[in-house]
PDB file of N, CA and C in Angstrom:
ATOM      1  N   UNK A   1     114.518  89.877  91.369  1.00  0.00           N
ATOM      2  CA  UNK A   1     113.304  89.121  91.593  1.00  0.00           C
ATOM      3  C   UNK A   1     112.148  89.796  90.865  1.00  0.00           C
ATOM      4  N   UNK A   2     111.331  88.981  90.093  1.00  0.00           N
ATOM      5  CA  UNK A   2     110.266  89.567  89.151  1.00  0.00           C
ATOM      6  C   UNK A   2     109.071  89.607  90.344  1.00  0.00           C
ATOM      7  N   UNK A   3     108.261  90.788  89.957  1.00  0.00           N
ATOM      8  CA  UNK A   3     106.637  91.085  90.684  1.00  0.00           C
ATOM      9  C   UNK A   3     106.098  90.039  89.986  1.00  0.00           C
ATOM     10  N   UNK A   4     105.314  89.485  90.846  1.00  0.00           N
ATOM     11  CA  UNK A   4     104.848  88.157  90.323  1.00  0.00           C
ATOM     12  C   UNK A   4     102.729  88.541  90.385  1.00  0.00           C
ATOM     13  N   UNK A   5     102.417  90.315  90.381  1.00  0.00           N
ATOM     14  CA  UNK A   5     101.417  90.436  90.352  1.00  0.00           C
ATOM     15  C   UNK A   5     101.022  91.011  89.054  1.00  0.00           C
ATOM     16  N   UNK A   6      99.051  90.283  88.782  1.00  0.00           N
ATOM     17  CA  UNK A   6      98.967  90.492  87.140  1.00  0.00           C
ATOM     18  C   UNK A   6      99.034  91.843  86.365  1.00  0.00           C
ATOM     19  N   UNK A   7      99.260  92.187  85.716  1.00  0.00           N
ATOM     20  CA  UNK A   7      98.918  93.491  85.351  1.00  0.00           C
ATOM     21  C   UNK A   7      97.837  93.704  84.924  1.00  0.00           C
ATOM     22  N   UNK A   8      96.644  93.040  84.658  1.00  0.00           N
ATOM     23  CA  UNK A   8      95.245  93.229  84.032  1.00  0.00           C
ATOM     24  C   UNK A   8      94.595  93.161  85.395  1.00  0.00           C
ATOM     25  N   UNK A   9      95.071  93.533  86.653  1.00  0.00           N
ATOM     26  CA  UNK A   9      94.345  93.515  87.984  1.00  0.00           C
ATOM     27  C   UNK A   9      93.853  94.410  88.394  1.00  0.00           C
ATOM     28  N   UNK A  10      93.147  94.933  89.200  1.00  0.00           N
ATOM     29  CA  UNK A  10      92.636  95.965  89.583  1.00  0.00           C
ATOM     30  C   UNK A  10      91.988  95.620  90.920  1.00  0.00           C
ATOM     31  N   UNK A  11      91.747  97.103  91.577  1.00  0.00           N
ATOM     32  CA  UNK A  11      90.809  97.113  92.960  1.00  0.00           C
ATOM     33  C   UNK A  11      89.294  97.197  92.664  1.00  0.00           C
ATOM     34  N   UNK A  12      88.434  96.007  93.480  1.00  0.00           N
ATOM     35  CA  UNK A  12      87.416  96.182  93.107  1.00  0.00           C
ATOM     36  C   UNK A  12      86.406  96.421  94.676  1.00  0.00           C
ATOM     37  N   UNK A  13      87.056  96.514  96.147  1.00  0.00           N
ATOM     38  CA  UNK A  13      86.799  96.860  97.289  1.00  0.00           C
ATOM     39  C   UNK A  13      88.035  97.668  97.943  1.00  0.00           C
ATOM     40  N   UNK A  14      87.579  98.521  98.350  1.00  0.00           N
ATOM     41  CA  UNK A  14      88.558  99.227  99.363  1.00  0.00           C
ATOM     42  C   UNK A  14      87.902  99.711 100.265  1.00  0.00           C
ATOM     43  N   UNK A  15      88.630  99.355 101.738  1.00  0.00           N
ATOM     44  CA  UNK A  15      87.997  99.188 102.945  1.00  0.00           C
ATOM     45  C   UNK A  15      88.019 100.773 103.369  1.00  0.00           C
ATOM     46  N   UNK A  16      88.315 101.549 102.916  1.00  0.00           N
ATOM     47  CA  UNK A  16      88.286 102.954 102.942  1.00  0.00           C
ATOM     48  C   UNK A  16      87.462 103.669 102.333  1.00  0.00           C
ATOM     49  N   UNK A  17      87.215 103.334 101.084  1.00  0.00           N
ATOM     50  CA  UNK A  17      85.961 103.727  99.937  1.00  0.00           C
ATOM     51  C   UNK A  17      85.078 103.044  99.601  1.00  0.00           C
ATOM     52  N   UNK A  18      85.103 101.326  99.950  1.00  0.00           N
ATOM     53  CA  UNK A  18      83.976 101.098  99.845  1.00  0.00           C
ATOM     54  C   UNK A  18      84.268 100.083  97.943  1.00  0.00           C
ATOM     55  N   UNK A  19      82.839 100.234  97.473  1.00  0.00           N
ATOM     56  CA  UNK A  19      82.825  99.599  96.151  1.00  0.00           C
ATOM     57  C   UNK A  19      83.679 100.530  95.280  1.00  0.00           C
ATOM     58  N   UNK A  20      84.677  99.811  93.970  1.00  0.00           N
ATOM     59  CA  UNK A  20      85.718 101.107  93.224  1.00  0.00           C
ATOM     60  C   UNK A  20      84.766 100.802  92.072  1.00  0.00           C
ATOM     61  N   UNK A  21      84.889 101.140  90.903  1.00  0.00           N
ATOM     62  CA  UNK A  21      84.395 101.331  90.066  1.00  0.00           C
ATOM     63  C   UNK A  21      85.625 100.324  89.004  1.00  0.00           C
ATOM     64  N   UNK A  22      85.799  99.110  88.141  1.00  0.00           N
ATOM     65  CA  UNK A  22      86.024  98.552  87.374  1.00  0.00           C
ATOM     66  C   UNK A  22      86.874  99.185  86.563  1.00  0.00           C
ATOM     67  N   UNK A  23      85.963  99.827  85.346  1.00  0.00           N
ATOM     68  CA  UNK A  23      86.393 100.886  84.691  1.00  0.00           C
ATOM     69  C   UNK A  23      87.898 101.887  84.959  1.00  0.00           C
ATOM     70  N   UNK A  24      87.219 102.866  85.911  1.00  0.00           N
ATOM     71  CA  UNK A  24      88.377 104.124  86.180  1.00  0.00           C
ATOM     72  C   UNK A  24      88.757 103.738  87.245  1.00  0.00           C
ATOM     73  N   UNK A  25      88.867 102.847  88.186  1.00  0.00           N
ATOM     74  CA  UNK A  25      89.085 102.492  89.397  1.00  0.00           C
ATOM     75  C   UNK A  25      89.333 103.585  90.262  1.00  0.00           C
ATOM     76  N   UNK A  26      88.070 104.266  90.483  1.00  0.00           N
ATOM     77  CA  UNK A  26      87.242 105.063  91.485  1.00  0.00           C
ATOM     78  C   UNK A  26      86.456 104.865  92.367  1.00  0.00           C
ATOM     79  N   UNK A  27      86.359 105.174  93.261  1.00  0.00           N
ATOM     80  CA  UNK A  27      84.939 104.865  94.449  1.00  0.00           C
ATOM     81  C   UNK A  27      83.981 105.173  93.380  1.00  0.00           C
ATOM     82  N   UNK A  28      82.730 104.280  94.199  1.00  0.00           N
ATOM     83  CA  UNK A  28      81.390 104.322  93.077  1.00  0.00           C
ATOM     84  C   UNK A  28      80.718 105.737  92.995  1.00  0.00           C
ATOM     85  N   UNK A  29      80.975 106.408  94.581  1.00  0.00           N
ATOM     86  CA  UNK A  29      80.644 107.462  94.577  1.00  0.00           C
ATOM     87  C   UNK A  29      80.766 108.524  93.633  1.00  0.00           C
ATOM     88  N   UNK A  30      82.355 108.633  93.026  1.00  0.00           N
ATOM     89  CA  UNK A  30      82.903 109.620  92.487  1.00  0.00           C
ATOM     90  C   UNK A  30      83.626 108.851  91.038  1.00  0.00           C
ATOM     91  N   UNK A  31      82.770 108.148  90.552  1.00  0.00           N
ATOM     92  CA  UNK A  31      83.078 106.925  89.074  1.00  0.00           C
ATOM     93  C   UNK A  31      82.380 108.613  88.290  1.00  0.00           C
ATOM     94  N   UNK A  32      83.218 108.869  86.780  1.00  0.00           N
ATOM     95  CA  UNK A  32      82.852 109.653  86.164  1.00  0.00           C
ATOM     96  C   UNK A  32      82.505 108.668  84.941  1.00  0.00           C
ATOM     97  N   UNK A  33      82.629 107.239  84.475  1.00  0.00           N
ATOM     98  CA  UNK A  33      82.505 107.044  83.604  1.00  0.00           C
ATOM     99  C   UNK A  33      80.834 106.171  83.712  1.00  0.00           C
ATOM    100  N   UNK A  34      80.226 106.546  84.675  1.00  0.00           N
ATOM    101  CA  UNK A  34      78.818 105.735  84.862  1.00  0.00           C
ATOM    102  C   UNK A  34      78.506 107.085  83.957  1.00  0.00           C
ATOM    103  N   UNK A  35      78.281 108.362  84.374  1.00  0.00           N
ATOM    104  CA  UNK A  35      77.641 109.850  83.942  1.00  0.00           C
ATOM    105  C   UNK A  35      77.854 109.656  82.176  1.00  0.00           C
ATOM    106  N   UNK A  36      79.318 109.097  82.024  1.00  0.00           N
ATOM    107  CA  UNK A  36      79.411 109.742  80.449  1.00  0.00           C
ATOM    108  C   UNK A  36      78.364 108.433  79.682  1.00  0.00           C
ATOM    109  N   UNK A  37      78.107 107.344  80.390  1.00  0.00           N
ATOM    110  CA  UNK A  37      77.165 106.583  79.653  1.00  0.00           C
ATOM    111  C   UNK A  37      75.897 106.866  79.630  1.00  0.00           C
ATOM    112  N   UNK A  38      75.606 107.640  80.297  1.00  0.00           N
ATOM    113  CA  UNK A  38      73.709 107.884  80.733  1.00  0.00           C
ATOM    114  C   UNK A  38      73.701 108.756  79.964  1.00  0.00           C
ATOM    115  N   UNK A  39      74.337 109.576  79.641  1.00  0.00           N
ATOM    116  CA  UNK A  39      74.444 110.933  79.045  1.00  0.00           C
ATOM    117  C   UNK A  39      74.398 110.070  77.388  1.00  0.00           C
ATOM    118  N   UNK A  40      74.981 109.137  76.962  1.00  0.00           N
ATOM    119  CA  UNK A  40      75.595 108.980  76.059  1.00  0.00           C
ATOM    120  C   UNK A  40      74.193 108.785  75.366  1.00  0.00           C
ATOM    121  N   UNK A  41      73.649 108.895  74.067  1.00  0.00           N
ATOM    122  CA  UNK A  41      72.685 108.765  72.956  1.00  0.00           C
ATOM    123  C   UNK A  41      72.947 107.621  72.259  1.00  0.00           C
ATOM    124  N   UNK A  42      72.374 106.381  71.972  1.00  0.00           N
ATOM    125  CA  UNK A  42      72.480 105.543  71.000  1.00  0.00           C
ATOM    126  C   UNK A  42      72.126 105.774  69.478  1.00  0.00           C
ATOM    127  N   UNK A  43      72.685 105.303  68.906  1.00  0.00           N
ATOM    128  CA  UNK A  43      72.701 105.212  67.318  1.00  0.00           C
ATOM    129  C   UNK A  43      71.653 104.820  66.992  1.00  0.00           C
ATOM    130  N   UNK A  44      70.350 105.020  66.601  1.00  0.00           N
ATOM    131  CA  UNK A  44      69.324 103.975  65.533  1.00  0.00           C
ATOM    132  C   UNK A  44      68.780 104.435  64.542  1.00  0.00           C
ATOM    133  N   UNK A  45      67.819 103.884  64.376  1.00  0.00           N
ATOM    134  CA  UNK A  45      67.229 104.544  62.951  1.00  0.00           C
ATOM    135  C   UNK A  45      66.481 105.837  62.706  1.00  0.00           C
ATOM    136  N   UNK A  46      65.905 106.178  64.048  1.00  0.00           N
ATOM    137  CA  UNK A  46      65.110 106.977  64.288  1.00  0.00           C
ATOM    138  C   UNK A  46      63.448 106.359  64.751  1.00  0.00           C
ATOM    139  N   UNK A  47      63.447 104.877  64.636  1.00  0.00           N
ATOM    140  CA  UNK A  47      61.677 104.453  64.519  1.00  0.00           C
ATOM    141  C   UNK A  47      62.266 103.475  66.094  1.00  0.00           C
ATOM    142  N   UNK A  48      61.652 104.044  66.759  1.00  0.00           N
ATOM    143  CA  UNK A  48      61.018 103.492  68.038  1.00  0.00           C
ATOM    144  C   UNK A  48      60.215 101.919  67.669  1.00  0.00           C
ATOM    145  N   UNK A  49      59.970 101.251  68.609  1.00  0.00           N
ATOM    146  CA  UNK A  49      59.489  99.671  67.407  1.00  0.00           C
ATOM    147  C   UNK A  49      59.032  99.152  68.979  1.00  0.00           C
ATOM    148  N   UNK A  50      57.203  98.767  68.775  1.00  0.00           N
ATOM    149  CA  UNK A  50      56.953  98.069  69.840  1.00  0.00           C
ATOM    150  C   UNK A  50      56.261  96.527  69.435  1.00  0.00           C
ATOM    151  N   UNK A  51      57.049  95.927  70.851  1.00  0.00           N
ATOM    152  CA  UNK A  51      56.648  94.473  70.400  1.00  0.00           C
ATOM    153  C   UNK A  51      55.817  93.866  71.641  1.00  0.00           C
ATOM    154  N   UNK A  52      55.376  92.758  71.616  1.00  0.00           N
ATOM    155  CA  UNK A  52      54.863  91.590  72.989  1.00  0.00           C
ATOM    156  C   UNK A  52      56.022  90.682  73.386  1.00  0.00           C
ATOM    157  N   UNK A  53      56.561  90.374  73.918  1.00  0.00           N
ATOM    158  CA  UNK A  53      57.091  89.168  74.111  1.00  0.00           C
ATOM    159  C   UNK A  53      56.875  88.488  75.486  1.00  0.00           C
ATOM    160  N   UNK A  54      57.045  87.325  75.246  1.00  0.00           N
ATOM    161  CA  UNK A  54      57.104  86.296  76.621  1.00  0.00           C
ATOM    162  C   UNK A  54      57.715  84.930  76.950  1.00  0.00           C
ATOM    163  N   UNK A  55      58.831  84.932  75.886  1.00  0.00           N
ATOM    164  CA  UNK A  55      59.905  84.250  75.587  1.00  0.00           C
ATOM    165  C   UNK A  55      61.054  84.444  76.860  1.00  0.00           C
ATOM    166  N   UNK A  56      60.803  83.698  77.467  1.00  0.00           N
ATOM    167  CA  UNK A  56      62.028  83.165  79.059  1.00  0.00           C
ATOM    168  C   UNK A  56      61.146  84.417  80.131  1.00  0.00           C
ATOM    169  N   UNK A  57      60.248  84.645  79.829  1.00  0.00           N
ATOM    170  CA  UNK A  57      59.556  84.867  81.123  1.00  0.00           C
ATOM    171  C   UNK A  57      58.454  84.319  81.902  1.00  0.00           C
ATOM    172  N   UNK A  58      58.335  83.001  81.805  1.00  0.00           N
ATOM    173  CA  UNK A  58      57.368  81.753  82.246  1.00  0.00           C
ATOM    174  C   UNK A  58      55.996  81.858  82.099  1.00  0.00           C
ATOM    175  N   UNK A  59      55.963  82.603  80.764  1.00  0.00           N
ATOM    176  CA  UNK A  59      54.457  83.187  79.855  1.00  0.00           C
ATOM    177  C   UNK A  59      53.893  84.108  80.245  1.00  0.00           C
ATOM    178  N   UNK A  60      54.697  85.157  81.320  1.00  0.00           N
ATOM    179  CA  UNK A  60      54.336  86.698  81.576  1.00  0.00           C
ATOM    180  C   UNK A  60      54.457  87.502  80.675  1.00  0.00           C
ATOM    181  N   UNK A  61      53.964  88.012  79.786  1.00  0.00           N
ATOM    182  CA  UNK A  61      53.729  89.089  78.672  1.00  0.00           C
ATOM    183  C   UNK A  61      54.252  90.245  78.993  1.00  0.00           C
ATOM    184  N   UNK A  62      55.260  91.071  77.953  1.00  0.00           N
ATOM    185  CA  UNK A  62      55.682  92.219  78.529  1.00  0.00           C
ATOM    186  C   UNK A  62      56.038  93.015  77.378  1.00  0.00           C
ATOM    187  N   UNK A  63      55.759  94.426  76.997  1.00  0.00           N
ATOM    188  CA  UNK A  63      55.750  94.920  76.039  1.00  0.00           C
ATOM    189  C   UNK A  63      56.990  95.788  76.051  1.00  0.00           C
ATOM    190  N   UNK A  64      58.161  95.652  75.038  1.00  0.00           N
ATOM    191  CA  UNK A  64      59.753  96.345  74.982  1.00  0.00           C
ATOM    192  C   UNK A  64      59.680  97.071  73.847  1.00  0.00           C
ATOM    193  N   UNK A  65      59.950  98.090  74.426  1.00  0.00           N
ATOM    194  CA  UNK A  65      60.090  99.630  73.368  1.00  0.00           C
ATOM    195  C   UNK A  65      61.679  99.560  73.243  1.00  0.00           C
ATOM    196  N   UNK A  66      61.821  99.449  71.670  1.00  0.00           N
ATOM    197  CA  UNK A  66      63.445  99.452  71.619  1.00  0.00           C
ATOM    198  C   UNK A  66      63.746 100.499  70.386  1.00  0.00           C
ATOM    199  N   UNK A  67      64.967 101.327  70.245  1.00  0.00           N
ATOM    200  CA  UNK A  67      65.050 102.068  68.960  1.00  0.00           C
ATOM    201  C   UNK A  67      64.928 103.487  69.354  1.00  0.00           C
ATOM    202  N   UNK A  68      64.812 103.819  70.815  1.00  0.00           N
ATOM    203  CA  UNK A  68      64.785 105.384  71.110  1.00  0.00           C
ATOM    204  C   UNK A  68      65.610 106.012  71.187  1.00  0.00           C
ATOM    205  N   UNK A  69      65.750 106.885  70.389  1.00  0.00           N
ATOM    206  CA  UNK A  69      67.040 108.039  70.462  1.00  0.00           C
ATOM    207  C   UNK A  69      67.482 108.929  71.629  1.00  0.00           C
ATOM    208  N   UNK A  70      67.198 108.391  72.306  1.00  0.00           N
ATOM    209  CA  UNK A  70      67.538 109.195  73.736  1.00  0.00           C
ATOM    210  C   UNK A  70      68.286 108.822  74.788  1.00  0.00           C
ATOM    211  N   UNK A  71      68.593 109.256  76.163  1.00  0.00           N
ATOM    212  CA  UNK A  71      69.908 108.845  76.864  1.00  0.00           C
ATOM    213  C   UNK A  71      69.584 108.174  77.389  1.00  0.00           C
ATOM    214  N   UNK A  72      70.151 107.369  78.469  1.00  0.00           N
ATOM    215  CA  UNK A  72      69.479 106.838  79.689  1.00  0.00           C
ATOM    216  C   UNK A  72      68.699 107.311  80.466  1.00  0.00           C
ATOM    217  N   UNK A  73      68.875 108.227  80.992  1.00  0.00           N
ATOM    218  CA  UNK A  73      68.184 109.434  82.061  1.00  0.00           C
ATOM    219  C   UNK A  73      67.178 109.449  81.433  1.00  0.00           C
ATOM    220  N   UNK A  74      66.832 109.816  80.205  1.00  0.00           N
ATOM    221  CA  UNK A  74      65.879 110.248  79.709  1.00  0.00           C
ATOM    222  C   UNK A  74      64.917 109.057  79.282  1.00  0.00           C
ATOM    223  N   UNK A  75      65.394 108.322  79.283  1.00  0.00           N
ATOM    224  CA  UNK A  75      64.538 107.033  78.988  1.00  0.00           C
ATOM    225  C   UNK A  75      64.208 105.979  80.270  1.00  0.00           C
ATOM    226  N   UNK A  76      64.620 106.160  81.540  1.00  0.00           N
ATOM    227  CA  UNK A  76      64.377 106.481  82.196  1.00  0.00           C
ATOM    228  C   UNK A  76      63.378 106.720  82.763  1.00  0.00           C
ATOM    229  N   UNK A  77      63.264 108.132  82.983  1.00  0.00           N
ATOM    230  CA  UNK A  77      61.807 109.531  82.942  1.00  0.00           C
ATOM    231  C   UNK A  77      61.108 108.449  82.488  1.00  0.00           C
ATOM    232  N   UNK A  78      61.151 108.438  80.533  1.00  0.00           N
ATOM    233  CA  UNK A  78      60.100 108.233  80.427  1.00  0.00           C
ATOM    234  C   UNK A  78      59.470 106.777  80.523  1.00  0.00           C
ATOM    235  N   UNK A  79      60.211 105.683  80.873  1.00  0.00           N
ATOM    236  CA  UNK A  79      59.841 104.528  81.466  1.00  0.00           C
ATOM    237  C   UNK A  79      58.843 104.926  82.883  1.00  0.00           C
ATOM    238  N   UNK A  80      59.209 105.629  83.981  1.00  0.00           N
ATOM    239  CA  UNK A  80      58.421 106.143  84.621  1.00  0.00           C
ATOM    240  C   UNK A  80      57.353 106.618  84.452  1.00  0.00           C
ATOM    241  N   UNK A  81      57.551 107.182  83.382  1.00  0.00           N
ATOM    242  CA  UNK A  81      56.070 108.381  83.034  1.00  0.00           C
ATOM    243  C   UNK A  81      54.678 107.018  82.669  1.00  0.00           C
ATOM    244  N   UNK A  82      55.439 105.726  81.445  1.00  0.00           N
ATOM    245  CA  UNK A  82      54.831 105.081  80.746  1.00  0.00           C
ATOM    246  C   UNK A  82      53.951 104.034  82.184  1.00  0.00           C
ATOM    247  N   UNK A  83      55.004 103.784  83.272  1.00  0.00           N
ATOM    248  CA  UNK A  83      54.486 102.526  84.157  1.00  0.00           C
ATOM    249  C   UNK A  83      53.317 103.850  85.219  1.00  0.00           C
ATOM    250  N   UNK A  84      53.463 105.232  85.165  1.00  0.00           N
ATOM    251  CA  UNK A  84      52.467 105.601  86.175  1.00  0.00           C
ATOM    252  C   UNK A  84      51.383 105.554  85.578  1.00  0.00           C
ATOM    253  N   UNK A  85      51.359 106.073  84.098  1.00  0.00           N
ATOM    254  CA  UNK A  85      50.127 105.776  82.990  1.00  0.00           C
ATOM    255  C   UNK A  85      49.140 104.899  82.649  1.00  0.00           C
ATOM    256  N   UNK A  86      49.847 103.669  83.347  1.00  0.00           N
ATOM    257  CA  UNK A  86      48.999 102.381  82.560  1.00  0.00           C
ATOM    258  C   UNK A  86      48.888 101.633  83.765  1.00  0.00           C
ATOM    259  N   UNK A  87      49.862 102.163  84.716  1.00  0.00           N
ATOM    260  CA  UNK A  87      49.590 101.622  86.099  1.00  0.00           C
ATOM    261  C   UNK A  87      50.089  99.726  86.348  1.00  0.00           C
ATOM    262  N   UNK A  88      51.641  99.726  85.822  1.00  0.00           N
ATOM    263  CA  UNK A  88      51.896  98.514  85.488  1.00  0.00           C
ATOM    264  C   UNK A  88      53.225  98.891  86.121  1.00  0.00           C
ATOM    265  N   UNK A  89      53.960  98.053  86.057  1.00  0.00           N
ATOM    266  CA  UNK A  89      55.256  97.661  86.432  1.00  0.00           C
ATOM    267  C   UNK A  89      56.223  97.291  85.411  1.00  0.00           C
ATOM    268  N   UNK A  90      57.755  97.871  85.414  1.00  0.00           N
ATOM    269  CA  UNK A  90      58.565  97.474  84.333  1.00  0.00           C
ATOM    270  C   UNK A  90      59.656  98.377  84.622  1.00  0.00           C
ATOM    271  N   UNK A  91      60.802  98.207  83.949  1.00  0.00           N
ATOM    272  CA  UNK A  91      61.870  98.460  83.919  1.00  0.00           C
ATOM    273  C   UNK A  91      62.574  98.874  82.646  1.00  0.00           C
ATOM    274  N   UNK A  92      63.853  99.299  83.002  1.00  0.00           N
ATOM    275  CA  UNK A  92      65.126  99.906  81.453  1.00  0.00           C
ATOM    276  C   UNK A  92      66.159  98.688  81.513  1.00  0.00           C
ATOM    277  N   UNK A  93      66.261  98.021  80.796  1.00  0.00           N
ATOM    278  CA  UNK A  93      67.643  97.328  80.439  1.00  0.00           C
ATOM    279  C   UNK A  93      67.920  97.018  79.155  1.00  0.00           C
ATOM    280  N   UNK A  94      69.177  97.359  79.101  1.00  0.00           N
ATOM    281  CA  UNK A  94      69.778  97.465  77.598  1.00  0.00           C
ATOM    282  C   UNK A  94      68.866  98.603  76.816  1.00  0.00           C
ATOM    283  N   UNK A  95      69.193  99.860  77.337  1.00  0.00           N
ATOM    284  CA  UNK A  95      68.702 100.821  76.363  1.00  0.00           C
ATOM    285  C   UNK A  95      67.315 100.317  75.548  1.00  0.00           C
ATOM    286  N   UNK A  96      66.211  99.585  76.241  1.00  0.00           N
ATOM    287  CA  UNK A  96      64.940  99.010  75.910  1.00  0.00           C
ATOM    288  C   UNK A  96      64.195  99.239  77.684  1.00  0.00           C
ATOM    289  N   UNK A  97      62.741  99.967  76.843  1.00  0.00           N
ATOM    290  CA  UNK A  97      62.182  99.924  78.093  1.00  0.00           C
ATOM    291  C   UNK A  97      61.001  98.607  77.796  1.00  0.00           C
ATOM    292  N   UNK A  98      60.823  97.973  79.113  1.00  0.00           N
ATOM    293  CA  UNK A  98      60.134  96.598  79.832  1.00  0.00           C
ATOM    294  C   UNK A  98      58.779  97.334  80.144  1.00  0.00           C
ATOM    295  N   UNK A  99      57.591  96.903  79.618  1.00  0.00           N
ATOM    296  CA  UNK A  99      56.514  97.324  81.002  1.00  0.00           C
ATOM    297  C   UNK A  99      55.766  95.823  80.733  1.00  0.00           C
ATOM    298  N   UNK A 100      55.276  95.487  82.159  1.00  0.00           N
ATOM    299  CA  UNK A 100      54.471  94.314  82.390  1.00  0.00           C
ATOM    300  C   UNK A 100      53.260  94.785  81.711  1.00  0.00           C
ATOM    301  N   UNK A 101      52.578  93.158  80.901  1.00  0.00           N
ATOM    302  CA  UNK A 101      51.103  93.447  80.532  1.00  0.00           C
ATOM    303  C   UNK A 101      51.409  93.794  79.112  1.00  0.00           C
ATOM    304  N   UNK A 102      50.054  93.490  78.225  1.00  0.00           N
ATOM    305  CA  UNK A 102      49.936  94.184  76.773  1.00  0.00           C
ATOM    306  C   UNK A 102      49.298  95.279  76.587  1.00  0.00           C
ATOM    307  N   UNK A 103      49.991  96.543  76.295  1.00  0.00           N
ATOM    308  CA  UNK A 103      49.556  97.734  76.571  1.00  0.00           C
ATOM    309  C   UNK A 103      50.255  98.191  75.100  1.00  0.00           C
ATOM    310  N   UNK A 104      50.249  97.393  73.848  1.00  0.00           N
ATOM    311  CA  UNK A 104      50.933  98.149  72.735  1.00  0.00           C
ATOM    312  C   UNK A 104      50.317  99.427  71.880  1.00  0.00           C
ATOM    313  N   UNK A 105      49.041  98.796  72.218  1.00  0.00           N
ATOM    314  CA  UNK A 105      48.501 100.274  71.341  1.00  0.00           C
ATOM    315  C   UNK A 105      48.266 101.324  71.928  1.00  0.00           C
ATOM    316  N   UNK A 106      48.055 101.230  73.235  1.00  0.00           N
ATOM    317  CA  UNK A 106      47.868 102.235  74.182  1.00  0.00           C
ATOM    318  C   UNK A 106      49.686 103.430  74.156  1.00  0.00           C
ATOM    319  N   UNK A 107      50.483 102.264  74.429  1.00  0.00           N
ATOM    320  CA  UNK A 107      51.616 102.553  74.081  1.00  0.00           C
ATOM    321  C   UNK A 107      52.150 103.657  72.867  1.00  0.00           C
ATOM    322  N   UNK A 108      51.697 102.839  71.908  1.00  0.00           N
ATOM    323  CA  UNK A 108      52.199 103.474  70.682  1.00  0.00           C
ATOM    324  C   UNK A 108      51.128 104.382  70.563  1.00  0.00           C
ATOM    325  N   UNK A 109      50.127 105.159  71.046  1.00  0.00           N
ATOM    326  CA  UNK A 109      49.829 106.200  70.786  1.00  0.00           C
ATOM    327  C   UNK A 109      50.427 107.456  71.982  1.00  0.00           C
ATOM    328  N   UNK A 110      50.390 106.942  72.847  1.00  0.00           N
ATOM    329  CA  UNK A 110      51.194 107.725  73.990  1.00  0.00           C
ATOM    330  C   UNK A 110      52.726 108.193  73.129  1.00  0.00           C
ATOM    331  N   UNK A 111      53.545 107.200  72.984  1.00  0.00           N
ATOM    332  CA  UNK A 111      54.703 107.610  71.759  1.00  0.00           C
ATOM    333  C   UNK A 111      54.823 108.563  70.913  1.00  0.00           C
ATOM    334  N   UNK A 112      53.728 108.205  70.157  1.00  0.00           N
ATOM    335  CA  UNK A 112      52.778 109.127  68.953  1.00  0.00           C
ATOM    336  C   UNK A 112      53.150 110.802  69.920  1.00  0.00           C
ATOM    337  N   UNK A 113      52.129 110.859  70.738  1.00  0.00           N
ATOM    338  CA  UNK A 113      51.272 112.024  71.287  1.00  0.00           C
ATOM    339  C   UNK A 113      52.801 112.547  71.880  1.00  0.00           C
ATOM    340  N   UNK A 114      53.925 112.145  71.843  1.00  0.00           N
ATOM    341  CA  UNK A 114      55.589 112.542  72.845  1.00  0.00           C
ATOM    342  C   UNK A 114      56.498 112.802  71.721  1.00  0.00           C
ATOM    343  N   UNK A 115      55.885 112.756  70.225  1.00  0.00           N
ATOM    344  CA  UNK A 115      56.640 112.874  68.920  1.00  0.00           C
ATOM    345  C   UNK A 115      57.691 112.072  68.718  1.00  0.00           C
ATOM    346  N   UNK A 116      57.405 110.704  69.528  1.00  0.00           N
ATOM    347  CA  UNK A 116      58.586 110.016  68.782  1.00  0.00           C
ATOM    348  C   UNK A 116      57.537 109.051  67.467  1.00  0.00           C
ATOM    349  N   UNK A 117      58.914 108.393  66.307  1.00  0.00           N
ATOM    350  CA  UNK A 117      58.115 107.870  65.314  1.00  0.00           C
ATOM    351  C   UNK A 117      58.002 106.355  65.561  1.00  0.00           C
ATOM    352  N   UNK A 118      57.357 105.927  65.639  1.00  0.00           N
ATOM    353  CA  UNK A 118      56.647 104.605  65.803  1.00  0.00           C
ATOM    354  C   UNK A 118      56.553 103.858  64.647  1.00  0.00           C
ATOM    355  N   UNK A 119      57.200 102.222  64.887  1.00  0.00           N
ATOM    356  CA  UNK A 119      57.215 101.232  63.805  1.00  0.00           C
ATOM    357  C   UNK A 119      56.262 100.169  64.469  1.00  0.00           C
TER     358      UNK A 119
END
């Protein structure tokens, strides 16, 4: 009699651990492959690049720093550092930091003054 279960399956709750992790199918607690991504550095050019946009956000303006050579963690920080500064609100997704409001030049000299290079 053939196992009639998929092989591309996996645990994604266990009533013992809780949420597993996709990936390594680990508790979320003890997932090693969240760490090796935060840690991980993206590839770019080296020029940091700030823009406005407000395209699918129902004409809320929001200024995305994309192109930083740095990890998650660290970009991160400095998403924090940028929203206590200007006293705005925003977020990290997709290795691009979000802050509410037009704050580009203010921005790009803060950048400036942290030695990254600015486009």
């Amino acid at each position: 009699m053939e196992n009639n279960r998929d092989t591309n399956s996996r645990i994604v709750y266990s009533t013992s651990h809780g949420q597993m992790c996709p990936e390594c199918s680990r508790p979320i607690k003890e997932c090693a492959c969240r760490g090796l991504k935060k840690a991980a550095v993206p590839k770019t050019d080296g020029f940091a690049r700030v823009r406005y946009e407000t395209k699918c956000r129902k004409g809320k303006g929001v200024i995305v720093i994309v192109g930083l050579t740095v990890n998650q963690l660290r970009l991160e920080t400095l998403a924090k550092d940028l929203k206590h500064k200007f006293g705005t609100g925003g977020t990290v997704k997709d290795l691009a930091i979000e802050l509410q409001g037009d704050h580009r030049e203010q921005v790009t000299r803060e950048l400036l003054k942290k030695g990254y290079l600015v486009k």
